[in-house]
PDB file of N, CA and C in Angstrom:
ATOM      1  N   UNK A   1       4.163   1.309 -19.998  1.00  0.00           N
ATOM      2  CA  UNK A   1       4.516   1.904 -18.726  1.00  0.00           C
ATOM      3  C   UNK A   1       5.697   2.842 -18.916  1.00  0.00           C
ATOM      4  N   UNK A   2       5.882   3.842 -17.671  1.00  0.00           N
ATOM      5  CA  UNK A   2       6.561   4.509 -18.100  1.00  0.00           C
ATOM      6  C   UNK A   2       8.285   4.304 -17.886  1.00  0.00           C
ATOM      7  N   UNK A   3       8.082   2.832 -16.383  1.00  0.00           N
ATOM      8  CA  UNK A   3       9.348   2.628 -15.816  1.00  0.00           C
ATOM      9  C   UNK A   3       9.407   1.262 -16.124  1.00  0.00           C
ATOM     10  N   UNK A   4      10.442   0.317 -16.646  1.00  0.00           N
ATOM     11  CA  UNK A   4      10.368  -0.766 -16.342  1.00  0.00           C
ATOM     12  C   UNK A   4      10.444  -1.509 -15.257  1.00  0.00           C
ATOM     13  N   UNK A   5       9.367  -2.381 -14.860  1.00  0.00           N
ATOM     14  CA  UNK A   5       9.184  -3.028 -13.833  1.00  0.00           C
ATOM     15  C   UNK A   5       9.015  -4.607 -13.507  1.00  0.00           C
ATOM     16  N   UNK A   6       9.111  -5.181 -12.943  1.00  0.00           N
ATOM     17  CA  UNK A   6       8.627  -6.538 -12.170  1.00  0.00           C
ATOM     18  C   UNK A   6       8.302  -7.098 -11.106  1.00  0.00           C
ATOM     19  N   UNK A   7       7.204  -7.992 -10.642  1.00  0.00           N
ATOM     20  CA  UNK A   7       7.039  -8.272  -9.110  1.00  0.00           C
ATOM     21  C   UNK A   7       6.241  -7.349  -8.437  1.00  0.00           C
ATOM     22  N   UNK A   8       5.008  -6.502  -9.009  1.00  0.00           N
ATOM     23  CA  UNK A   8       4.545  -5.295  -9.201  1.00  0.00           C
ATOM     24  C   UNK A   8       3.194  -5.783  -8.310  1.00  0.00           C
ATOM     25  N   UNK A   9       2.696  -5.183  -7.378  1.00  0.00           N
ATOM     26  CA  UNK A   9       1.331  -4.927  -7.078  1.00  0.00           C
ATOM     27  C   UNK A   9      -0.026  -4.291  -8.021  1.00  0.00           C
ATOM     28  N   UNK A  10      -0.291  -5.377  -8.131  1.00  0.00           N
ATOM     29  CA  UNK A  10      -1.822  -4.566  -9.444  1.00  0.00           C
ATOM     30  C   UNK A  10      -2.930  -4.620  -8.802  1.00  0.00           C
ATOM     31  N   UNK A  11      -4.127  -3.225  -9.494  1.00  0.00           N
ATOM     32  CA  UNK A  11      -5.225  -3.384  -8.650  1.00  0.00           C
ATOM     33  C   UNK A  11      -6.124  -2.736  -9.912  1.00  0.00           C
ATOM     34  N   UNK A  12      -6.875  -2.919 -10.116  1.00  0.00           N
ATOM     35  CA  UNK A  12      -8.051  -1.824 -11.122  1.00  0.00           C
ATOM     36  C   UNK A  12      -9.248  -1.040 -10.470  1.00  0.00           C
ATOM     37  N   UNK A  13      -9.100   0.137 -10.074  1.00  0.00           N
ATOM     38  CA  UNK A  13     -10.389   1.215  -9.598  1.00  0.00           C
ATOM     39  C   UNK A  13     -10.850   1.942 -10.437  1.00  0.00           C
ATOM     40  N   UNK A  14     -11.609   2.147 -11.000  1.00  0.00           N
ATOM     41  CA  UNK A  14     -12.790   2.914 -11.184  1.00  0.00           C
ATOM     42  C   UNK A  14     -12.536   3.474 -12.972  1.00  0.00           C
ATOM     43  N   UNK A  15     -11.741   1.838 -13.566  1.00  0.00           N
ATOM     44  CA  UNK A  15     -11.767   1.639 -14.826  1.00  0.00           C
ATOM     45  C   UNK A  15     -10.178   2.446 -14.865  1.00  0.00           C
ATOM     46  N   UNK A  16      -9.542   2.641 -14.120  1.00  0.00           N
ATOM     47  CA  UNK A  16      -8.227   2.631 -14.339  1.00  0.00           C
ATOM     48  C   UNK A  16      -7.152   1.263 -13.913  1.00  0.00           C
ATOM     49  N   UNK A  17      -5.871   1.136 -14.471  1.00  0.00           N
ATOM     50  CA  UNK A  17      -5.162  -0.118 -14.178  1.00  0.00           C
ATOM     51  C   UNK A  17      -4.098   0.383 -13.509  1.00  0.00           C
ATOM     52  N   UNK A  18      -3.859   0.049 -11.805  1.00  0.00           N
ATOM     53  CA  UNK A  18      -2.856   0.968 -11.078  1.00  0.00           C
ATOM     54  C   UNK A  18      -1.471  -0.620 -11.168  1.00  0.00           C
ATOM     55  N   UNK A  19      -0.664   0.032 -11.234  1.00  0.00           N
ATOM     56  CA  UNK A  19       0.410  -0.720 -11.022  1.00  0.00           C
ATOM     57  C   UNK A  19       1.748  -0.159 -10.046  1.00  0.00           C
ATOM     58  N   UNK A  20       1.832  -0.723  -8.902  1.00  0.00           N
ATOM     59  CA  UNK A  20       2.321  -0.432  -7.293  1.00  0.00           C
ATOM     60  C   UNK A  20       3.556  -0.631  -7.147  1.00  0.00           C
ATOM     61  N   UNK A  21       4.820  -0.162  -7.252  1.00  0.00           N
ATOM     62  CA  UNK A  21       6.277  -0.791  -6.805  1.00  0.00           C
ATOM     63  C   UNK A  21       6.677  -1.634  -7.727  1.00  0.00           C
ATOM     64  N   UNK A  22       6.983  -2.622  -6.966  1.00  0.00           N
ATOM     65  CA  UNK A  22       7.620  -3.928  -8.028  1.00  0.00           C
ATOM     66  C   UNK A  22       9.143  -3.217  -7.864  1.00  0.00           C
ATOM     67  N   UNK A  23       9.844  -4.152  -8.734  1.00  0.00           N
ATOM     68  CA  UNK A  23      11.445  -3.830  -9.006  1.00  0.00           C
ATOM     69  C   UNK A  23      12.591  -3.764 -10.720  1.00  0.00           C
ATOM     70  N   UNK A  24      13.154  -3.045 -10.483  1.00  0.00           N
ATOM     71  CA  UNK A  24      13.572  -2.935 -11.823  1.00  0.00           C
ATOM     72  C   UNK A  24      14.707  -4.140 -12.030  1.00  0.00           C
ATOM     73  N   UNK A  25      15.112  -4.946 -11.239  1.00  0.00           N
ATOM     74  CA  UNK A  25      16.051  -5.938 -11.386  1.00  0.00           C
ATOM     75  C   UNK A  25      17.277  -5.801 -10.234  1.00  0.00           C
ATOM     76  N   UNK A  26      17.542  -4.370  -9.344  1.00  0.00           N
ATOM     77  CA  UNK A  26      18.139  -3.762  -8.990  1.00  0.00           C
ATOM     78  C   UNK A  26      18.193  -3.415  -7.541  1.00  0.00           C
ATOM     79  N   UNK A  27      16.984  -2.872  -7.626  1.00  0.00           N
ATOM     80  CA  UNK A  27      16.063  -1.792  -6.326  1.00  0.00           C
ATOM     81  C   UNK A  27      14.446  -1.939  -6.501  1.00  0.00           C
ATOM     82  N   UNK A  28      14.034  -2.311  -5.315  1.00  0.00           N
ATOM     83  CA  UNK A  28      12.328  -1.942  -5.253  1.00  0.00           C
ATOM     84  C   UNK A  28      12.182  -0.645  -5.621  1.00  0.00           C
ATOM     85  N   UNK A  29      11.099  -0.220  -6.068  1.00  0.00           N
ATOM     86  CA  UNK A  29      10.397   1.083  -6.424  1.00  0.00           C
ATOM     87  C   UNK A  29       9.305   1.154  -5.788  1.00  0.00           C
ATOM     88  N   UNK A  30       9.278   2.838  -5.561  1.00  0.00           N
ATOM     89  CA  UNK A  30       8.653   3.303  -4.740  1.00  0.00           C
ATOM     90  C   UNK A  30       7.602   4.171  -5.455  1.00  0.00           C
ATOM     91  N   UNK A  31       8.309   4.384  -7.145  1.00  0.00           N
ATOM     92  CA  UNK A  31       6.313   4.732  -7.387  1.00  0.00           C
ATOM     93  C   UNK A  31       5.296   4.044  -8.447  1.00  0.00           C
ATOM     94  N   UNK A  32       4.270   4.745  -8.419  1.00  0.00           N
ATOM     95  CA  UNK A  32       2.759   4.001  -8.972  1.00  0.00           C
ATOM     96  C   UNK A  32       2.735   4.644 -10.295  1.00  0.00           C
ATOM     97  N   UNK A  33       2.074   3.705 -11.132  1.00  0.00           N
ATOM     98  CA  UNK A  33       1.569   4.148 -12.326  1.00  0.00           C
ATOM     99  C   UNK A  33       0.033   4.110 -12.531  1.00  0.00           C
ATOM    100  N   UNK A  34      -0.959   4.470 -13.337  1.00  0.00           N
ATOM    101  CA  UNK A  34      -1.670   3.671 -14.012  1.00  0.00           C
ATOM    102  C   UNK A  34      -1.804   3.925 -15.618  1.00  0.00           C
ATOM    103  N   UNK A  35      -2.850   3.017 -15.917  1.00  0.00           N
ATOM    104  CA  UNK A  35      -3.279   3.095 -17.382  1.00  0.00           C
ATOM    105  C   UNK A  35      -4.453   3.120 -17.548  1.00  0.00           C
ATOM    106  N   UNK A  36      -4.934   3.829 -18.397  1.00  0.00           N
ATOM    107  CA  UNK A  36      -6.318   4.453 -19.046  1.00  0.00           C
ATOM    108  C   UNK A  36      -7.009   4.025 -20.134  1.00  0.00           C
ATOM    109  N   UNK A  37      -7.407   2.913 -19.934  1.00  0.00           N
ATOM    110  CA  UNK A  37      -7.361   2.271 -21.503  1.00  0.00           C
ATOM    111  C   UNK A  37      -8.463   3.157 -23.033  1.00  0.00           C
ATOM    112  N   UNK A  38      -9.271   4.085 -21.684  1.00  0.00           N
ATOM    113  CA  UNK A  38      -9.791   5.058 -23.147  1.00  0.00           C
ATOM    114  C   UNK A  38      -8.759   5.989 -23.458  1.00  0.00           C
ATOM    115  N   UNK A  39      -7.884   6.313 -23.209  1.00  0.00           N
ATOM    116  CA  UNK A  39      -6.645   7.427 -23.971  1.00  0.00           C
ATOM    117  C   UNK A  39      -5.602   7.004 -24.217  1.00  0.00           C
ATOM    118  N   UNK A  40      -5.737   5.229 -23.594  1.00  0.00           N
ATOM    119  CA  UNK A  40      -4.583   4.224 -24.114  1.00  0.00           C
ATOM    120  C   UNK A  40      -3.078   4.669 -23.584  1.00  0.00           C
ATOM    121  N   UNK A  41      -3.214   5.191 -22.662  1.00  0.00           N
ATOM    122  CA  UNK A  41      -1.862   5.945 -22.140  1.00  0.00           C
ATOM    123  C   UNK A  41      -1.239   5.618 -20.464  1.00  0.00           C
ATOM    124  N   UNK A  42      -0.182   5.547 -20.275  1.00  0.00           N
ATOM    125  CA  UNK A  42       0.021   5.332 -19.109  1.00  0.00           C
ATOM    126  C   UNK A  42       0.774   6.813 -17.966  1.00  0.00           C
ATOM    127  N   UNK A  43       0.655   6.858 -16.665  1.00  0.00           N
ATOM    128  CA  UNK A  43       0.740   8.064 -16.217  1.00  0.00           C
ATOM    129  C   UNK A  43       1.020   7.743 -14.845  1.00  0.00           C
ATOM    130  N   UNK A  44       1.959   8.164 -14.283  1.00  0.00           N
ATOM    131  CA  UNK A  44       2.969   8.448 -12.727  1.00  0.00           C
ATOM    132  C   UNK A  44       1.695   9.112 -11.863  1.00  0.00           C
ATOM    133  N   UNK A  45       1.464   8.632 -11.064  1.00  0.00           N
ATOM    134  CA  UNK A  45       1.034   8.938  -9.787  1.00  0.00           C
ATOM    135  C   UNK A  45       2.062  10.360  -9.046  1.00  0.00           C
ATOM    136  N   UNK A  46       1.568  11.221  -8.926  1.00  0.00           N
ATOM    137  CA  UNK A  46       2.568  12.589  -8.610  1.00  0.00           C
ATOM    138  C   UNK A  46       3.039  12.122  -7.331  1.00  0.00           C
ATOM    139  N   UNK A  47       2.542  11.331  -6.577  1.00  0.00           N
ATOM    140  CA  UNK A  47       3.326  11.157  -5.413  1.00  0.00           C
ATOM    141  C   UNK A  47       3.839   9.745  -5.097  1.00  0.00           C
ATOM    142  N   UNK A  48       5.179   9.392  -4.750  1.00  0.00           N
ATOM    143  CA  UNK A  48       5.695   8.225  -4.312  1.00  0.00           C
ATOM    144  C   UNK A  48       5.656   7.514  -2.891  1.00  0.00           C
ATOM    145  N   UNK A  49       5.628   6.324  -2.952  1.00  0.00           N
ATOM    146  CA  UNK A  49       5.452   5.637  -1.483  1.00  0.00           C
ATOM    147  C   UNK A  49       7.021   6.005  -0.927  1.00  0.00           C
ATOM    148  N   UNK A  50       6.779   6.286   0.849  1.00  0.00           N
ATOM    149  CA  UNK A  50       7.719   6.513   1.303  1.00  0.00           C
ATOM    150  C   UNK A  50       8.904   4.999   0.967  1.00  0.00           C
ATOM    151  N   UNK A  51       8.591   3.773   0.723  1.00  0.00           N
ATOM    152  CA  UNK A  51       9.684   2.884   0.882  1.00  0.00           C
ATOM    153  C   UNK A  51       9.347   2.481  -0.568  1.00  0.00           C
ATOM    154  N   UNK A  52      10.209   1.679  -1.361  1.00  0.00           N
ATOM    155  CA  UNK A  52      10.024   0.745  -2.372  1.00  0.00           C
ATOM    156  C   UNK A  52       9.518  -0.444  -2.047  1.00  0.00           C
ATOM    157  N   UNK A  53       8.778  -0.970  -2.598  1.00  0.00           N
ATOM    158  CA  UNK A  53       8.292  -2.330  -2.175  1.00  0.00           C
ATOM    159  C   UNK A  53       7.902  -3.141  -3.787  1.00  0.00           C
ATOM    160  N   UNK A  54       8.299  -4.483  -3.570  1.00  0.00           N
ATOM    161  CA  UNK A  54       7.670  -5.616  -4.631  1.00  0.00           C
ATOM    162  C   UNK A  54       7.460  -7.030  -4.217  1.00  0.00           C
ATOM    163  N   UNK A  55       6.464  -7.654  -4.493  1.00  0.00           N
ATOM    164  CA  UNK A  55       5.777  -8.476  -3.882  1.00  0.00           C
ATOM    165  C   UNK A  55       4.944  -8.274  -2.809  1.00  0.00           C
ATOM    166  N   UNK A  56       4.098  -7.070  -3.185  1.00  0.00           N
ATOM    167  CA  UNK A  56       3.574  -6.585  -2.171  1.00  0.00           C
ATOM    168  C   UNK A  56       1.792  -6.949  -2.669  1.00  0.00           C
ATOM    169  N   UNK A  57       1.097  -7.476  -1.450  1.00  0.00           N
ATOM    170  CA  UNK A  57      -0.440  -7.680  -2.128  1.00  0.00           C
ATOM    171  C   UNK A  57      -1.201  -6.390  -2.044  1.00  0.00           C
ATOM    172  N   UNK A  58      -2.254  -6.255  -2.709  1.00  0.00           N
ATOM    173  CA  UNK A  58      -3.116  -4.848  -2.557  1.00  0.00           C
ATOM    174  C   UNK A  58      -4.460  -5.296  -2.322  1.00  0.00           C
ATOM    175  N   UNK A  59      -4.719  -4.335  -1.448  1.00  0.00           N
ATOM    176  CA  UNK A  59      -6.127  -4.575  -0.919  1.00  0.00           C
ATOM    177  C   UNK A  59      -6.507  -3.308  -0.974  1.00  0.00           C
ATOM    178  N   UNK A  60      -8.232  -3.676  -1.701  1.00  0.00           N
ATOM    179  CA  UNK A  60      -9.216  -2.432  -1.504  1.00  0.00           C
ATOM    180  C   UNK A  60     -10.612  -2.587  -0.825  1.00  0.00           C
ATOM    181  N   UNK A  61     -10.448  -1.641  -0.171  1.00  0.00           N
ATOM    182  CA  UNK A  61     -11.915  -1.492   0.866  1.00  0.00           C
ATOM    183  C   UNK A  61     -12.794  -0.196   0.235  1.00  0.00           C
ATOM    184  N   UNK A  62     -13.848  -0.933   0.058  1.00  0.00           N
ATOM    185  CA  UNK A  62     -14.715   0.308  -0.203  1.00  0.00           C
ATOM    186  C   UNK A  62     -15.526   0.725   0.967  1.00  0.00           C
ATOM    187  N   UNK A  63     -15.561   2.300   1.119  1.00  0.00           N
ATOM    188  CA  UNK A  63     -16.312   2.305   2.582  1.00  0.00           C
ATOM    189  C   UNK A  63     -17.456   3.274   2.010  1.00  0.00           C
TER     190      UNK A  63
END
């Protein structure tokens, strides 16, 4: 990953591994990562949640 984190919201879509907030020991964080396991690399979401959050659950709806 690219930030160290803990207490992190995880979810896996569409063969990527998203990882949501969480906290660095400090402050909640407010952005997302995921990982790609065919290019083995991890990568920032260009946009951040307006608040930091950790211990947060994730839910996905497919519509």
């Amino acid at each position: 990953m690219n930030m160290c984190r803990r207490n992190a919201g995880v979810c896996a879509i569409s063969g990527l591994l998203y990882v949501i907030g969480g906290d660095d020991g400090s402050c909640n964080l407010s952005s997302v990562e995921f990982y790609n396991p065919l290019t083995d690399k991890w990568s920032l979401v260009p946009t951040n949640m307006s608040n930091g959050r950790s211990y947060a659950a994730i839910f996905i709806h497919k519509s």
